[in-house]
N, C-alpha and C. Protein backbone atom coordinates (compact mmCIF):
# COMPACT_ATOMS: atom_id res chain seq x y z
N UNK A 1 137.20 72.33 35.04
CA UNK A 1 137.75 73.53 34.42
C UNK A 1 137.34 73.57 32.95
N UNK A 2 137.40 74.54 32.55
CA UNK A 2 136.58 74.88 30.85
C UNK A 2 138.08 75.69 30.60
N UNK A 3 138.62 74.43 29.83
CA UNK A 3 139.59 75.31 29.41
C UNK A 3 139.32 76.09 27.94
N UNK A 4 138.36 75.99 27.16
CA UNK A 4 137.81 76.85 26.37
C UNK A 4 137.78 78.05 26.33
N UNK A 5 137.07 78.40 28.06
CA UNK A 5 136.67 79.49 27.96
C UNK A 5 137.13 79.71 29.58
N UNK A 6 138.27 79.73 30.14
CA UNK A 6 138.68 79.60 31.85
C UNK A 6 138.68 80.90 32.53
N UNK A 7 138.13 80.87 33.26
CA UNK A 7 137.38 81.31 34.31
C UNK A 7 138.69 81.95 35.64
N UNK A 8 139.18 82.72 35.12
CA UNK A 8 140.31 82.95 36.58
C UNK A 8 140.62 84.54 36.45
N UNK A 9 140.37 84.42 37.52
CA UNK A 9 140.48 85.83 38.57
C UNK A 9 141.33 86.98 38.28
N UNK A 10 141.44 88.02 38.44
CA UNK A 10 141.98 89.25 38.50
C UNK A 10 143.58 88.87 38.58
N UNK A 11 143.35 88.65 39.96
CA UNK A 11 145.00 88.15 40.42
C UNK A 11 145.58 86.81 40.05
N UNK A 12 145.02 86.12 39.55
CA UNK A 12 145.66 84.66 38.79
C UNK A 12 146.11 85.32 37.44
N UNK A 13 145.42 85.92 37.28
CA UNK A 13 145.77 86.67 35.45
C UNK A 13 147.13 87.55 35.63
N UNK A 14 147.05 88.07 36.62
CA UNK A 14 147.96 89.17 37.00
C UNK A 14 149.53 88.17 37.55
N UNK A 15 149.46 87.42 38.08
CA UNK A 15 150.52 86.68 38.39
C UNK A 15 151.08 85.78 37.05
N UNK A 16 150.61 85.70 35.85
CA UNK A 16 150.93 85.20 34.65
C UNK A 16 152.03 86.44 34.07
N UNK A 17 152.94 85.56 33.76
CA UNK A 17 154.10 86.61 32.58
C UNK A 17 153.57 86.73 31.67
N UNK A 18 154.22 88.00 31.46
CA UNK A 18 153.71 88.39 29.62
C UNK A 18 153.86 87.32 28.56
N UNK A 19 155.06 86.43 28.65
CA UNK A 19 155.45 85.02 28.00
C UNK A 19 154.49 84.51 27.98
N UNK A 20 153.93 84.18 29.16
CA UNK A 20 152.45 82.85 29.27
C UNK A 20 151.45 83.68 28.88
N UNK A 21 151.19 85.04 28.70
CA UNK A 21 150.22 85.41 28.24
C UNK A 21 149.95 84.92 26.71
N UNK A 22 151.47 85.82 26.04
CA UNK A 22 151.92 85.69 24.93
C UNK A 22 151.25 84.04 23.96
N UNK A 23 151.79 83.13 24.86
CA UNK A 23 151.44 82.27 24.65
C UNK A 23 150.08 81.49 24.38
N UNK A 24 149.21 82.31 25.69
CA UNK A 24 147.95 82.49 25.16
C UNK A 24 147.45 82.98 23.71
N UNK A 25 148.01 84.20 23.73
CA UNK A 25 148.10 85.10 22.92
C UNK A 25 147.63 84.24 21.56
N UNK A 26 148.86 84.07 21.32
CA UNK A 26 149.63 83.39 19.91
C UNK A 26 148.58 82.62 19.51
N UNK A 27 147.59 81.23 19.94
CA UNK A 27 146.70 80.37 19.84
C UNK A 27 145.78 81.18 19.16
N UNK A 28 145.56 82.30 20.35
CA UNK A 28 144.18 83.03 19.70
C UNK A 28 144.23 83.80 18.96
N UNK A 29 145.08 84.81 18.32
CA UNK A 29 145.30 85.14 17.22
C UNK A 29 145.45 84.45 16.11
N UNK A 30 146.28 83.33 16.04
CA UNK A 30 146.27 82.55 15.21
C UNK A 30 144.78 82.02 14.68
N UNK A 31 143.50 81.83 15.63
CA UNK A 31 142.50 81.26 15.15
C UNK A 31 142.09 82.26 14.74
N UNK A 32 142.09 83.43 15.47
CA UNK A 32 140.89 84.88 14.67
C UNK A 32 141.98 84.96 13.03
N UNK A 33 142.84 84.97 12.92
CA UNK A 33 143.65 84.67 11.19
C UNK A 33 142.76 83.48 10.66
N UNK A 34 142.83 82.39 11.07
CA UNK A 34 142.24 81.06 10.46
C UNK A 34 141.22 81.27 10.04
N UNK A 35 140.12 81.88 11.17
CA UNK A 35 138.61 81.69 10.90
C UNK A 35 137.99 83.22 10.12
N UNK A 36 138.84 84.01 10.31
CA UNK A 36 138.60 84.96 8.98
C UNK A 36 138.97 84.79 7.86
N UNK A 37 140.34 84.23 7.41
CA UNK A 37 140.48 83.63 6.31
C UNK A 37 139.06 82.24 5.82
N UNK A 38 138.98 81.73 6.50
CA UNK A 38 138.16 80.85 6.22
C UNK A 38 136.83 81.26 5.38
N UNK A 39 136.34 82.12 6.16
CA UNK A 39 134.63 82.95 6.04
C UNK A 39 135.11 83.78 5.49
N UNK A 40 136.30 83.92 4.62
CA UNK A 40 136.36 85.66 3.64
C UNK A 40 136.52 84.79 2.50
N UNK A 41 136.27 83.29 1.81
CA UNK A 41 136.48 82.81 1.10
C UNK A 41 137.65 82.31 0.55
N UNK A 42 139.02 82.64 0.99
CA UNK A 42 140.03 81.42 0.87
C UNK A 42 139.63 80.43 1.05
N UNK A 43 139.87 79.40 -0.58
CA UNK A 43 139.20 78.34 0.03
C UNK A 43 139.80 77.26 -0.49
N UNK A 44 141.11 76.96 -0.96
CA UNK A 44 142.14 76.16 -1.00
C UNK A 44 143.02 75.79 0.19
N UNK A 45 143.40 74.52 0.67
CA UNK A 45 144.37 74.38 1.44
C UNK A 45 145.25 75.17 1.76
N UNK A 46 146.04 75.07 0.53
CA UNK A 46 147.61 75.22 0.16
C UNK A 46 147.36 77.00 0.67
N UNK A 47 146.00 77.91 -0.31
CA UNK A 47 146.14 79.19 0.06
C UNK A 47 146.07 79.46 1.60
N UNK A 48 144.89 78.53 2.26
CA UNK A 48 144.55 79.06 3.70
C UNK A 48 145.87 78.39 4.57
N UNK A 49 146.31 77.74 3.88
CA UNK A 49 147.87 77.45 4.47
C UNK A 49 148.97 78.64 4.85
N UNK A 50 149.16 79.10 3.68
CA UNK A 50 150.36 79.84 3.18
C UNK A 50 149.92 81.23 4.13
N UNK A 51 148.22 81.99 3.76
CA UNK A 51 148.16 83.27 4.25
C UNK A 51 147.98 83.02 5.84
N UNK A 52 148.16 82.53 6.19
CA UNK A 52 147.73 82.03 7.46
C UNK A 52 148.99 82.16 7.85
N UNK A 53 149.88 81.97 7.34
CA UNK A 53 151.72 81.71 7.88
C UNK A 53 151.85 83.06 7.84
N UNK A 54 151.85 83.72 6.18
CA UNK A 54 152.03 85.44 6.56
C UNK A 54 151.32 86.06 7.39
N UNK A 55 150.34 85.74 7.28
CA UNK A 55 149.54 86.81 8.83
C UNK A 55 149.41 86.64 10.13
N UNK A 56 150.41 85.30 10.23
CA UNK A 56 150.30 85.54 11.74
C UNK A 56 152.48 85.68 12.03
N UNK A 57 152.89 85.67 10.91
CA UNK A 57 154.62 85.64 11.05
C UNK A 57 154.87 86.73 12.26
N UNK A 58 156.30 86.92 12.50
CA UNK A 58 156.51 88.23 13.43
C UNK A 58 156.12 89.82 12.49
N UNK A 59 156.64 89.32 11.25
CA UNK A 59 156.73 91.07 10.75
C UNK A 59 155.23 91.27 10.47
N UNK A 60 154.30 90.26 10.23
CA UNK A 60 152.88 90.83 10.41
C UNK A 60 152.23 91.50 11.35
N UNK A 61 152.83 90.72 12.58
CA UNK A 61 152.17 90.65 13.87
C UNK A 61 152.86 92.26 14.56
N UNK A 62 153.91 92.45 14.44
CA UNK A 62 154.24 93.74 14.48
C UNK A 62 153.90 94.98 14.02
N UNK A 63 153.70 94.98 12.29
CA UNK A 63 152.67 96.02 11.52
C UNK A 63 151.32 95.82 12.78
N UNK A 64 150.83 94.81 12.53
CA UNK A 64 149.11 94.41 13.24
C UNK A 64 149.22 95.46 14.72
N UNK A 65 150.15 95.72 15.16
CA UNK A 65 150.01 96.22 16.66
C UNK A 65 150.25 97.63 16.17
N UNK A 66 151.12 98.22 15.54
CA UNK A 66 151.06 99.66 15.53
C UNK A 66 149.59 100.50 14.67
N UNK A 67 148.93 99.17 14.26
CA UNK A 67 147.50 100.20 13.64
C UNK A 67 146.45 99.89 14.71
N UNK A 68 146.65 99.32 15.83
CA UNK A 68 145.51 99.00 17.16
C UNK A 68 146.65 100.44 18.43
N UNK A 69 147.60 100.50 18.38
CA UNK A 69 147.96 101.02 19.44
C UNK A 69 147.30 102.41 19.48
N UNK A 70 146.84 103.18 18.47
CA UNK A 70 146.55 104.27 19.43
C UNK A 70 144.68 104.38 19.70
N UNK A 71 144.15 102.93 19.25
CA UNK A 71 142.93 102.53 20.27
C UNK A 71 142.68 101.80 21.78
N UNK A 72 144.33 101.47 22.17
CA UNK A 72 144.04 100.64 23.06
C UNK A 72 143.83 101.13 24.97
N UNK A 73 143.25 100.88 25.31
CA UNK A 73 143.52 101.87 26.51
C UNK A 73 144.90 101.66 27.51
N UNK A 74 144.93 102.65 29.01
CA UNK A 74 145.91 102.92 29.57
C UNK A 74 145.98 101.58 30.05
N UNK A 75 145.20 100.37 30.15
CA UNK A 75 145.66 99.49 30.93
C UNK A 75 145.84 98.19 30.05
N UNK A 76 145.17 98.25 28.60
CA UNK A 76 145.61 97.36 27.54
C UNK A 76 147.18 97.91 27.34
N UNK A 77 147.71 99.17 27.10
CA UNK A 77 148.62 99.67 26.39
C UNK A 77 150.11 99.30 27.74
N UNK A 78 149.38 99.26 28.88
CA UNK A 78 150.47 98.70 29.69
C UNK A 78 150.79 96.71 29.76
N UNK A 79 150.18 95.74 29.45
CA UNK A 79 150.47 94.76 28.75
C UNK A 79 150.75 94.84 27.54
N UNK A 80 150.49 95.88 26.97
CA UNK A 80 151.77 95.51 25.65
C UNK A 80 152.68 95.70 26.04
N UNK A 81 153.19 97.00 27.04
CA UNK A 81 154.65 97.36 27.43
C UNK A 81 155.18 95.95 27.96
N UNK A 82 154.65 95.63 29.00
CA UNK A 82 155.31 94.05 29.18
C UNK A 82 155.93 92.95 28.27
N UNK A 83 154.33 93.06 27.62
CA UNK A 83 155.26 91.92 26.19
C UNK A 83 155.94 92.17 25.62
N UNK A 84 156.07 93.78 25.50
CA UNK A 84 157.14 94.32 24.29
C UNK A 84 158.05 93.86 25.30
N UNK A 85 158.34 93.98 26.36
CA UNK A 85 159.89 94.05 27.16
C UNK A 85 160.03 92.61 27.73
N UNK A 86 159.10 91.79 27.62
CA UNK A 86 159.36 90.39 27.93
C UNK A 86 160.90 90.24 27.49
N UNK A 87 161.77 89.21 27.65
CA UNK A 87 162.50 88.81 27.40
C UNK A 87 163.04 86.73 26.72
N UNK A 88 162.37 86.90 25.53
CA UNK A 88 161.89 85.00 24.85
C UNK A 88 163.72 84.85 25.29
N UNK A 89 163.83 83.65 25.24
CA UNK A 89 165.30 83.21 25.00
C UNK A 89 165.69 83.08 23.58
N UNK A 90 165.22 82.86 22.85
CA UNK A 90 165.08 83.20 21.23
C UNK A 90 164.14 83.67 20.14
N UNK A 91 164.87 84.11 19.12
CA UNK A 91 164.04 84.90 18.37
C UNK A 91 164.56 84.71 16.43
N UNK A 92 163.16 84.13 15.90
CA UNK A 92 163.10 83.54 14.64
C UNK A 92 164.09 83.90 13.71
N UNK A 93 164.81 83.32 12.85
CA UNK A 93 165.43 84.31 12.00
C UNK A 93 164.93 84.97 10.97
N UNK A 94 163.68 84.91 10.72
CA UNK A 94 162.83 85.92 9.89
C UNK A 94 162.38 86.79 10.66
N UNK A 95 162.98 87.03 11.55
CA UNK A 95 162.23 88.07 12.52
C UNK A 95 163.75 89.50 13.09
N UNK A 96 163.15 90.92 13.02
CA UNK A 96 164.47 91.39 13.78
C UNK A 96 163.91 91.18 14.91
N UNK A 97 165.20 91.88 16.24
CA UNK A 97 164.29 91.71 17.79
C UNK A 97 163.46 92.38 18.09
N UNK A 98 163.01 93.98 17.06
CA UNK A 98 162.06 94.54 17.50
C UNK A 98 161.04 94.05 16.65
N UNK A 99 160.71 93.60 15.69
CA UNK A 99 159.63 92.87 15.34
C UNK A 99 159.01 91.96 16.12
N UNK A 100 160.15 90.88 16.75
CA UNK A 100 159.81 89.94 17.72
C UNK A 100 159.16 90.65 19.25
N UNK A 101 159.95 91.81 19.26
CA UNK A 101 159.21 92.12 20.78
C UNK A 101 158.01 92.70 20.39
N UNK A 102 157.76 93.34 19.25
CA UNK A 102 156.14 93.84 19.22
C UNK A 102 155.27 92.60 18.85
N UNK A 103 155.59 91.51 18.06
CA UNK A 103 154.83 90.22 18.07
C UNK A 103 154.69 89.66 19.51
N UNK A 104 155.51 89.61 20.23
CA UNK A 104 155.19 89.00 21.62
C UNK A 104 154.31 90.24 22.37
N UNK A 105 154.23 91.42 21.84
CA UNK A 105 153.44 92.04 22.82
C UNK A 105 151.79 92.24 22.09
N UNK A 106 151.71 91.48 20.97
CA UNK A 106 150.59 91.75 20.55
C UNK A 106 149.73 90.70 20.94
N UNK A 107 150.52 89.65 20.91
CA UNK A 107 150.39 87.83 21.53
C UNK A 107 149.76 88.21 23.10
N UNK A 108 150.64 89.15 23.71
CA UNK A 108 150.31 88.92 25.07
C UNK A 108 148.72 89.56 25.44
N UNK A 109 148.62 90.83 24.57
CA UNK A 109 147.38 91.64 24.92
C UNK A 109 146.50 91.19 24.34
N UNK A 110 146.25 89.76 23.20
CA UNK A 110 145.36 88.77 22.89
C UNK A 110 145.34 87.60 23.95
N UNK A 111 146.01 87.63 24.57
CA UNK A 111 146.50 86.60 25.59
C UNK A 111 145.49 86.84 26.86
N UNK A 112 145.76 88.10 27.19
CA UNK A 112 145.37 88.83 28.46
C UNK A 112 143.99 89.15 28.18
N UNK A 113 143.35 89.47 26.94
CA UNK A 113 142.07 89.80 26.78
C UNK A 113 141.46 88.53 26.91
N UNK A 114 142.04 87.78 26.27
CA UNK A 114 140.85 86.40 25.79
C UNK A 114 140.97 85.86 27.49
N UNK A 115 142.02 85.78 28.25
CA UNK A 115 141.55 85.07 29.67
C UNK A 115 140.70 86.35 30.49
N UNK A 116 140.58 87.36 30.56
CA UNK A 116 140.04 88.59 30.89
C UNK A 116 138.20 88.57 30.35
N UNK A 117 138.49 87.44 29.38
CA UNK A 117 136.88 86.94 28.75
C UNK A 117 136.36 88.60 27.96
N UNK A 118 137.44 89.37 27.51
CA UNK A 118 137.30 90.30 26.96
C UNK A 118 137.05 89.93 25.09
N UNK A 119 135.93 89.10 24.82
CA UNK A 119 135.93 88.49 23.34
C UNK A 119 135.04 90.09 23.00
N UNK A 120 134.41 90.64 23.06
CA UNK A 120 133.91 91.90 21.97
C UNK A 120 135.30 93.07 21.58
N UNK A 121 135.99 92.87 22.86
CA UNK A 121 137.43 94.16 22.79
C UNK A 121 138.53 92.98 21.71
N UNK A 122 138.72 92.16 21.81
CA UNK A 122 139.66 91.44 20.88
C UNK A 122 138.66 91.10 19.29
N UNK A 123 137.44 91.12 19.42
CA UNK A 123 136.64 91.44 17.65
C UNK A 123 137.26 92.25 17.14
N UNK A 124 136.65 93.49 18.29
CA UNK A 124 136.96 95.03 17.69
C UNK A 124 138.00 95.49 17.04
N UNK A 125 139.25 95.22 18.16
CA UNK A 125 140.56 95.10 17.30
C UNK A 125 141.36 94.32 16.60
N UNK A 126 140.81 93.00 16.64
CA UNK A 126 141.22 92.18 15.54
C UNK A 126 140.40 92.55 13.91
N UNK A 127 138.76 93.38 14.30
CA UNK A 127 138.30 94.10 12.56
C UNK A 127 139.42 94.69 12.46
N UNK A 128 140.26 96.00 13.39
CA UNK A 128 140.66 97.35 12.68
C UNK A 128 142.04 96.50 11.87
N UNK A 129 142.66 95.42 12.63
CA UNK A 129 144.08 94.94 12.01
C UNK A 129 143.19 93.83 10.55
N UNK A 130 142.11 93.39 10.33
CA UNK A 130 141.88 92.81 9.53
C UNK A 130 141.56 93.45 8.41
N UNK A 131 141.21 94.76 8.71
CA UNK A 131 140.95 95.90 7.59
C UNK A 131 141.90 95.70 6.30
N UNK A 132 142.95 95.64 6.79
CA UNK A 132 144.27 95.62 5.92
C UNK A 132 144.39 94.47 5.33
N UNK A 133 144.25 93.08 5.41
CA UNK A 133 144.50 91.77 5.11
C UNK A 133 144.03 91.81 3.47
């Protein structure tokens, strides 16, 4: 198995919760934050530390989804509905619950793309949310 880059089916993807997507999610967003900070010249620890925490927090990750939602299509825009309506058992206290449910649904449709091996559709919309950074 290449868990790098894994290789699974329509219906293996489809039998994953928005949670385990999410979870996907979260990793890979977190690196497309890292490795753009990195190559945009942050180039202190402490800074690529710190912006790295704000841009991937819930209230980022929430702004980040309402400037991709009205590019995403009818069948991206229905895994966000999931993640938005997932249900975590908890939720950060820097976070309200609707911040948290649009962070888990932004997690999930990075989640769902990157096992979907959809890497040019998660560039694309990780430029339009990086525009802003």
């Amino acid at each position: 198995m290449d868990y790098l880059h894994p290789k699974l089916d329509d219906a293996a993807i489809a039998r994953m919760s928005s949670l385990a997507l999410a979870h996907v999610g979260d990793a890979v967003y977190e690196v497309l934050v890292r490795s753009y900070l990195a190559c945009s010249g942050t180039q202190t620890a402490k800074n690529l530390h710190s912006r790295t925490i704000a841009l991937v927090r819930a209230s980022a990750q929430a702004e980040a989804i309402q400037r991709i939602l009205p590019l995403l299509t009818e069948e991206e825009q229905e895994i966000y509905r999931h993640g938005r309506n997932a249900k975590p058992k908890t939720v950060p206290k820097s976070a309200s619950v609707a911040e948290y449910a649009h962070a888990t649904a932004l997690e999930a449709l990075f989640g769902w793309l990157y096992l979907k091996q959809r890497y040019e559709r998660i560039n694309l919309l990780f430029g339009v949310i990086a525009q802003d950074f």
